[in-house]
C-alpha atoms as a PDB file:
ATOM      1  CA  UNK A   1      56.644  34.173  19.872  1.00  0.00           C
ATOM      2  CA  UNK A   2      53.343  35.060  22.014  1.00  0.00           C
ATOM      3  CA  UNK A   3      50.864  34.234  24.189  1.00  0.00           C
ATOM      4  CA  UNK A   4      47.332  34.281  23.334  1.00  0.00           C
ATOM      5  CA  UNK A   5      44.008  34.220  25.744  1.00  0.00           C
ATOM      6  CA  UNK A   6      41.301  32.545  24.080  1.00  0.00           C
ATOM      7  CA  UNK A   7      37.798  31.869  24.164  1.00  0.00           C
ATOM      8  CA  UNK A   8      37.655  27.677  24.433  1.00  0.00           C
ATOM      9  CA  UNK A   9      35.911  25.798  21.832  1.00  0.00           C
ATOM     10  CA  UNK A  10      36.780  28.616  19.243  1.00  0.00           C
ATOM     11  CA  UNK A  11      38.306  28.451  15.995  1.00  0.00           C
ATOM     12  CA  UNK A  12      41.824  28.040  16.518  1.00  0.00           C
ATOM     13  CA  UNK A  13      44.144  31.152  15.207  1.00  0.00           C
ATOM     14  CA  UNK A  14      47.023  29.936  12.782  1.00  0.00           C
ATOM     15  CA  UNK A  15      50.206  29.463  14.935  1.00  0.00           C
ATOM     16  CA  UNK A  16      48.679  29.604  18.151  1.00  0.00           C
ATOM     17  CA  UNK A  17      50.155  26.790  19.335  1.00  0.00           C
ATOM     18  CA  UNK A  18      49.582  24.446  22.133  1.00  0.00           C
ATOM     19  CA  UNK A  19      46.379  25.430  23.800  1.00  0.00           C
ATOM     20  CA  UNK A  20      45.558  25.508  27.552  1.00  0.00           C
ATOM     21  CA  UNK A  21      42.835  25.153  29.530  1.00  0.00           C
ATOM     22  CA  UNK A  22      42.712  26.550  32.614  1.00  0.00           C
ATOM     23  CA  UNK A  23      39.229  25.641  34.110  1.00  0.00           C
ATOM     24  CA  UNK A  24      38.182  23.550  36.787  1.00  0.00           C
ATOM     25  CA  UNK A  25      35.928  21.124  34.797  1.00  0.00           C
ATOM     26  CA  UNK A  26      36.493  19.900  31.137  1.00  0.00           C
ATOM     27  CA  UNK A  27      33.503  20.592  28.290  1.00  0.00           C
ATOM     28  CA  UNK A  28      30.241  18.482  29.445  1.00  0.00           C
ATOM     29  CA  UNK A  29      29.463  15.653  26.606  1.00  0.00           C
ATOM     30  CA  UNK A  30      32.532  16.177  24.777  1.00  0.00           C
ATOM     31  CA  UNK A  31      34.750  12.878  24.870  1.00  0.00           C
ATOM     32  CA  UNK A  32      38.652  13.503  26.161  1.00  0.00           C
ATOM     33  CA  UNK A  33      39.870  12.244  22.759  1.00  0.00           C
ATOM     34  CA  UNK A  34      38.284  14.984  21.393  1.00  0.00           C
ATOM     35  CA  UNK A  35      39.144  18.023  23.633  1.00  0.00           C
ATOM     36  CA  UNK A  36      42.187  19.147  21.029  1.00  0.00           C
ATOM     37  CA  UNK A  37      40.508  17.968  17.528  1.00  0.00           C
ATOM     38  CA  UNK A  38      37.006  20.139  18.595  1.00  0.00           C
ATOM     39  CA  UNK A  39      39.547  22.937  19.259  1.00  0.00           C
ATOM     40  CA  UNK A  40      38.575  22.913  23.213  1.00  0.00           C
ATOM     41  CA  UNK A  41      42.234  22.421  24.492  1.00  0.00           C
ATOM     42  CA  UNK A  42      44.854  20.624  24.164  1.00  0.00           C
ATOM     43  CA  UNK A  43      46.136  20.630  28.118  1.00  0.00           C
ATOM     44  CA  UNK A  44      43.740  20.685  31.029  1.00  0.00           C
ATOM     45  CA  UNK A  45      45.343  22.829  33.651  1.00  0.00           C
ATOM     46  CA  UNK A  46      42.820  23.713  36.453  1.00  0.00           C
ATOM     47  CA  UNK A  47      45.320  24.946  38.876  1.00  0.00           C
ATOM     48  CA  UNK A  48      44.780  28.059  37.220  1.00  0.00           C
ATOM     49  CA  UNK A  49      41.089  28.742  36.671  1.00  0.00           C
ATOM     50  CA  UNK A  50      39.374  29.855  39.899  1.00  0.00           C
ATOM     51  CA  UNK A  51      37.905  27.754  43.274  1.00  0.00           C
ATOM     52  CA  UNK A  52      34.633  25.835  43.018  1.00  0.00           C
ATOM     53  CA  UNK A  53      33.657  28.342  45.124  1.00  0.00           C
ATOM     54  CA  UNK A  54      34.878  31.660  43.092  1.00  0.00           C
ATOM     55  CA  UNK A  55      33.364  30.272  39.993  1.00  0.00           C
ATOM     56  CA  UNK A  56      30.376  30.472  41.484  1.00  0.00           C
ATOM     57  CA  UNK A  57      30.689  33.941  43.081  1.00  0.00           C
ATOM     58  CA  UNK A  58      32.172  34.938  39.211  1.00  0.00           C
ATOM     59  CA  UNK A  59      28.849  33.809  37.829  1.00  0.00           C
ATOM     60  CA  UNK A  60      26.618  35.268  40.315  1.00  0.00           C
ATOM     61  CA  UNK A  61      28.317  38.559  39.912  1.00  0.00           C
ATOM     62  CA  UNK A  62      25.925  41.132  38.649  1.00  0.00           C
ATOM     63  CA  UNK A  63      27.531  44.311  39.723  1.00  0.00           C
ATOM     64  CA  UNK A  64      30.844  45.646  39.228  1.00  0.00           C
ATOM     65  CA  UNK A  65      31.410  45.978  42.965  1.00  0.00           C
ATOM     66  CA  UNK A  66      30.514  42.286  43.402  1.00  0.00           C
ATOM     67  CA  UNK A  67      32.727  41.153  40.067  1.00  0.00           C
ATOM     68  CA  UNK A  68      35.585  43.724  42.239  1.00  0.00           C
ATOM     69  CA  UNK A  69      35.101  41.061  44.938  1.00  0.00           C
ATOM     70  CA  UNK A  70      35.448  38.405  42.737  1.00  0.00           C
ATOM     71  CA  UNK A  71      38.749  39.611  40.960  1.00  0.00           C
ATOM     72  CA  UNK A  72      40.183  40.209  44.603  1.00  0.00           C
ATOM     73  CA  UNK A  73      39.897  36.858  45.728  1.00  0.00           C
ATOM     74  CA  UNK A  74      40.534  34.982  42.582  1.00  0.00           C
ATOM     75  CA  UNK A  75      43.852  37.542  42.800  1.00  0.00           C
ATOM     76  CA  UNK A  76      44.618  36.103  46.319  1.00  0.00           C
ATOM     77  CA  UNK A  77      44.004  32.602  45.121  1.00  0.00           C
ATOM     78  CA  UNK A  78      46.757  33.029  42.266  1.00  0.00           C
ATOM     79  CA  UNK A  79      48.918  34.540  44.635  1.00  0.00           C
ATOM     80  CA  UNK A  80      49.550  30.958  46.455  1.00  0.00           C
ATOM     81  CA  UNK A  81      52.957  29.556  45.965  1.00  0.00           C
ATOM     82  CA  UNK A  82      51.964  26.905  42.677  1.00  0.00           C
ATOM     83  CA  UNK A  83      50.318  29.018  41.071  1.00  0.00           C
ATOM     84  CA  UNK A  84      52.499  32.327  41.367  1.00  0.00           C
ATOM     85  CA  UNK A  85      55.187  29.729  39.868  1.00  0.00           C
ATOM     86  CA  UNK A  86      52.904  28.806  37.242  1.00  0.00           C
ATOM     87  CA  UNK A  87      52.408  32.138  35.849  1.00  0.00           C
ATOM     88  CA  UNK A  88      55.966  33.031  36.024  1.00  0.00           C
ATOM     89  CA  UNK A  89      56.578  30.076  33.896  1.00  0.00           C
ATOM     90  CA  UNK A  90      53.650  31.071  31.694  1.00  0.00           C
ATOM     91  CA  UNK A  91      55.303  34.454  31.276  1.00  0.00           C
ATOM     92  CA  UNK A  92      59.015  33.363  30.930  1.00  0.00           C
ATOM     93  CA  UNK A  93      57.801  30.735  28.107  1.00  0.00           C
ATOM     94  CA  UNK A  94      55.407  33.505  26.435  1.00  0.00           C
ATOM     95  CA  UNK A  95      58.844  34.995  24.793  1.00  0.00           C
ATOM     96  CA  UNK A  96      60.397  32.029  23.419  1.00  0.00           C
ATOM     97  CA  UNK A  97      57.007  30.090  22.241  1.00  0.00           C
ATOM     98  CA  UNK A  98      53.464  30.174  20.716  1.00  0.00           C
ATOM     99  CA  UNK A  99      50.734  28.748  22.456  1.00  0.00           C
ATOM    100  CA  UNK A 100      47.384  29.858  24.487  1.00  0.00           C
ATOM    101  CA  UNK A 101      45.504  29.283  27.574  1.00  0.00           C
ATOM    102  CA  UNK A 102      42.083  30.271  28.103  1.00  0.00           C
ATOM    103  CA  UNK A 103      38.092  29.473  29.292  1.00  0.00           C
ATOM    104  CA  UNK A 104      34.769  29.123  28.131  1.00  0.00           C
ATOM    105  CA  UNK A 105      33.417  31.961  29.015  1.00  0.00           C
ATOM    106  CA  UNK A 106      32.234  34.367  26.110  1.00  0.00           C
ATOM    107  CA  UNK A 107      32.827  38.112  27.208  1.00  0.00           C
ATOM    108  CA  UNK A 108      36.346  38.011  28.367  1.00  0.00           C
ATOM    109  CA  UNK A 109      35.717  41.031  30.859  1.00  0.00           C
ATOM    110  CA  UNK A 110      33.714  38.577  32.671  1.00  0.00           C
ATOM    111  CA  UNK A 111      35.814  36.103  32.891  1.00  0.00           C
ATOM    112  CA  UNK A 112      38.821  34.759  34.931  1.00  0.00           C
ATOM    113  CA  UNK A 113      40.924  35.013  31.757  1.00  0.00           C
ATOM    114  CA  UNK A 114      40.980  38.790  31.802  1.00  0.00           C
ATOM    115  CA  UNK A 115      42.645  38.533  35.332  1.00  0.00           C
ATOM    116  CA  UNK A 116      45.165  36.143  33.874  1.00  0.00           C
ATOM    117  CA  UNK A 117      46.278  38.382  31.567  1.00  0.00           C
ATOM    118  CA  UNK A 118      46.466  41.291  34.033  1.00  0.00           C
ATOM    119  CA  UNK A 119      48.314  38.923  35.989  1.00  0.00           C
ATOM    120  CA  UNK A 120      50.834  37.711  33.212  1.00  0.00           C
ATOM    121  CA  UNK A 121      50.905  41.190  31.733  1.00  0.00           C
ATOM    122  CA  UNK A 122      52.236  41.911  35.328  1.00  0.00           C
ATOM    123  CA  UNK A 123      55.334  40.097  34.977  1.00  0.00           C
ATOM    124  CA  UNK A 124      55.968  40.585  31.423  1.00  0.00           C
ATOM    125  CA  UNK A 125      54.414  37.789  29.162  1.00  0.00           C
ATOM    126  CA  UNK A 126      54.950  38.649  25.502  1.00  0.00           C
ATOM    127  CA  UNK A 127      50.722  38.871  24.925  1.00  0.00           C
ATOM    128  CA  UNK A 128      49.418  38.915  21.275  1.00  0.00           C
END
């Protein structure tokens, strides 16, 4: 059993299970009923991509002191009681199932996902 990060809108991995997707808007032009069949998601969960207001201060971030800043905060935000229980959940279920969350963005190290996976990693999520 493992949890996978993902790049959404990619190919789907064989047994990857449910997918997740944990950003605050859903794919622009793409009807709902197609969000799982186009291999986008096949859960919207935005309580754990970043604020309206992070996202933008993620995609503004051109140097790695201001994407520090950004990984900080977004750190902070996750650290609120929901999500903190959301990510524990993420991790406990991460040994006993298959299934992924992840986000559009392309280059993972520049994206919110890579400090969801520090963040799961820190409680033990099995992480394939």
């Amino acid at each position: 059993m493992t949890l996978r990060i993902v790049r959404l809108g990619t190919p789907r991995l064989t047994g990857e299970g449910t997918r997740i997707g944990t950003v605050r808007r859903p794919p622009r032009g793409v009807r709902k009923e197609r969000f799982s069949a186009d291999d986008w998601f096949d859960v919207w969960y935005p309580e754990l991509s970043p604020s309206a207001e992070l996202v933008a201060k993620a995609q503004a971030a051109k140097t790695e002191r201001e994407w520090a800043a950004f990984v900080k905060a977004f750190r902070v935000e996750m650290n609120a009681p929901a999500p903190r229980h959301t990510l524990d959940l993420i991790a406990a279920l991460s040994r006993d199932a298959d299934f992924s969350i992840g986000c559009y963005c392309e280059d993972e190290s520049r994206c919110h996902r890579s400090v969801l996976r520090a963040l799961l990693a820190e409680r033990g999520a099995v992480i394939g």
